[in-house]
C-alpha atoms as a PDB file:
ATOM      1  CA  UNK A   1     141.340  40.966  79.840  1.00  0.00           C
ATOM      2  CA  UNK A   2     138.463  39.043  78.685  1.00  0.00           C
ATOM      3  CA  UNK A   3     135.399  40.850  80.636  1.00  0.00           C
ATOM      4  CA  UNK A   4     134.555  44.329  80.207  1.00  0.00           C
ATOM      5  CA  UNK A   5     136.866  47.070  80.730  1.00  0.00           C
ATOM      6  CA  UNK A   6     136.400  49.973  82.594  1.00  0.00           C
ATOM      7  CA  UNK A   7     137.689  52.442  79.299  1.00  0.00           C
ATOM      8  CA  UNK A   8     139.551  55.246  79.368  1.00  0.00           C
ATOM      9  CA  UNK A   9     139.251  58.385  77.875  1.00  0.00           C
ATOM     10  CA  UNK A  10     140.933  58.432  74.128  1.00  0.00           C
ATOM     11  CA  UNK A  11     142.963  55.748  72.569  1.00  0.00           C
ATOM     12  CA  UNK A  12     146.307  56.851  73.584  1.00  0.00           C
ATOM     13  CA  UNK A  13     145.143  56.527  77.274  1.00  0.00           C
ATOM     14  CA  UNK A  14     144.313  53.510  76.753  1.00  0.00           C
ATOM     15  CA  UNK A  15     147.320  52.024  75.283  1.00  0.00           C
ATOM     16  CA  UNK A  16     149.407  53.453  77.493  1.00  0.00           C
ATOM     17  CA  UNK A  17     147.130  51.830  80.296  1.00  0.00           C
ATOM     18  CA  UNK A  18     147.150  48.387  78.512  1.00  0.00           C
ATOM     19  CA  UNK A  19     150.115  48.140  76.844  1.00  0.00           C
ATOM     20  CA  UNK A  20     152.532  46.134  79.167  1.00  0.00           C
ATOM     21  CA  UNK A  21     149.456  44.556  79.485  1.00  0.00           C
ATOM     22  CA  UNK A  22     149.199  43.126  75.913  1.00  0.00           C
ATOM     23  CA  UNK A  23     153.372  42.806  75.741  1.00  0.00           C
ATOM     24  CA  UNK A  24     153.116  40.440  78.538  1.00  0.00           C
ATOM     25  CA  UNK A  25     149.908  38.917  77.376  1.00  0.00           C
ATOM     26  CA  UNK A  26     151.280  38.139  73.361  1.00  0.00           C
ATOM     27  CA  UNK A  27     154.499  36.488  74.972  1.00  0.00           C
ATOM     28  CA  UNK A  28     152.617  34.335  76.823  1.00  0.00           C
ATOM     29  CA  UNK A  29     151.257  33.111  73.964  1.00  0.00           C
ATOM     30  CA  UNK A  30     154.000  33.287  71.860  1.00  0.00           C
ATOM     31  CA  UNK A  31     155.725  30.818  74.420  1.00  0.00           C
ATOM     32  CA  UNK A  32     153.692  28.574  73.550  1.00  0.00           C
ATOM     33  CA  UNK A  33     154.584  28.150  69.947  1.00  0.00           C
ATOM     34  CA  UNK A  34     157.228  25.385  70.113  1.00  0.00           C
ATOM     35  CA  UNK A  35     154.678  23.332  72.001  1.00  0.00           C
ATOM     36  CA  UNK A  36     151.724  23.781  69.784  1.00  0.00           C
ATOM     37  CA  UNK A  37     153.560  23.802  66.640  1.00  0.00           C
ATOM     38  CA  UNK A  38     151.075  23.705  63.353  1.00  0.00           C
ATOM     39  CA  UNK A  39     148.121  24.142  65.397  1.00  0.00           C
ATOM     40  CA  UNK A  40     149.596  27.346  67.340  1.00  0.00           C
ATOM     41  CA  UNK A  41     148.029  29.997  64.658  1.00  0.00           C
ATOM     42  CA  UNK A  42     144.630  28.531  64.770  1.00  0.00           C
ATOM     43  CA  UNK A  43     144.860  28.295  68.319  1.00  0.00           C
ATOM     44  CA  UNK A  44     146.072  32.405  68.717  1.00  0.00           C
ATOM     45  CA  UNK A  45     143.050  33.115  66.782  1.00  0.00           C
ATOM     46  CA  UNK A  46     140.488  31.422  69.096  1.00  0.00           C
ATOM     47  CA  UNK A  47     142.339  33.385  71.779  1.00  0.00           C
ATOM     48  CA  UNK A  48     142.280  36.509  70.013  1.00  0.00           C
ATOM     49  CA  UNK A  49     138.488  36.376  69.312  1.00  0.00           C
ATOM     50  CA  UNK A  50     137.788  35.758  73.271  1.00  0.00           C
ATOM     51  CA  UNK A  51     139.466  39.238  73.868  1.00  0.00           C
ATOM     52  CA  UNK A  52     137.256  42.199  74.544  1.00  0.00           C
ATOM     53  CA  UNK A  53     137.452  44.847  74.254  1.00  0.00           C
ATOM     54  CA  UNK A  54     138.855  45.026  70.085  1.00  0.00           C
ATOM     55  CA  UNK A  55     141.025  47.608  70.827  1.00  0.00           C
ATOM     56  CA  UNK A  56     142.963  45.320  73.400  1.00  0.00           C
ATOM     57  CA  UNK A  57     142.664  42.698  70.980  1.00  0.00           C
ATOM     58  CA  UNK A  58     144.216  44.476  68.344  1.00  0.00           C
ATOM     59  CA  UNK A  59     147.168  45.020  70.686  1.00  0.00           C
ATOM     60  CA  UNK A  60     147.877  41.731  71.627  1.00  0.00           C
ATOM     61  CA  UNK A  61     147.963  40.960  67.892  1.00  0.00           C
ATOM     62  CA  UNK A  62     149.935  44.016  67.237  1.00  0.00           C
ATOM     63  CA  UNK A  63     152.614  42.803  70.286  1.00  0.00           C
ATOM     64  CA  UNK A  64     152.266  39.482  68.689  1.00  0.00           C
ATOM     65  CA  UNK A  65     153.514  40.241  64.929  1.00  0.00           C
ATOM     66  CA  UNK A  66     156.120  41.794  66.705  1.00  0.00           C
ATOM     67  CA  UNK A  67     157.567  38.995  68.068  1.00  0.00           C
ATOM     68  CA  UNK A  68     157.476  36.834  65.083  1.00  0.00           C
ATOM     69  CA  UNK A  69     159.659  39.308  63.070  1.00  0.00           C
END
């Protein structure tokens, strides 16, 4: 989801709208830990900051801490 988004009405539509979205999106990523290894933070940034809109962004980070804990 890197172009604009059509959004909902309310935040709570639109993480229920998004939110296997962003699950599926931040494992993706998080796959690809082992193979980036000490560059794989720096690189999750630069993908975070491409992600529009913030709220989505903030989801994918959200999904993201989730895994690492």
């Amino acid at each position: 989801m890197k172009g604009a988004v059509d959004l909902p009405q309310g935040r709570a539509e639109f993480h229920a709208r998004y939110q296997a979205q962003a699950r599926e999106q931040a494992e993706q990523w998080y796959a690809q830990r082992s193979r980036l290894q000490g560059v794989w933070l720096d690189w999750v940034a630069s993908q975070l900051y491409q992600l529009s809109p913030a709220e989505y962004a903030a989801m994918v980070r959200r999904e993201l801490q989730a895994l690492s804990n």
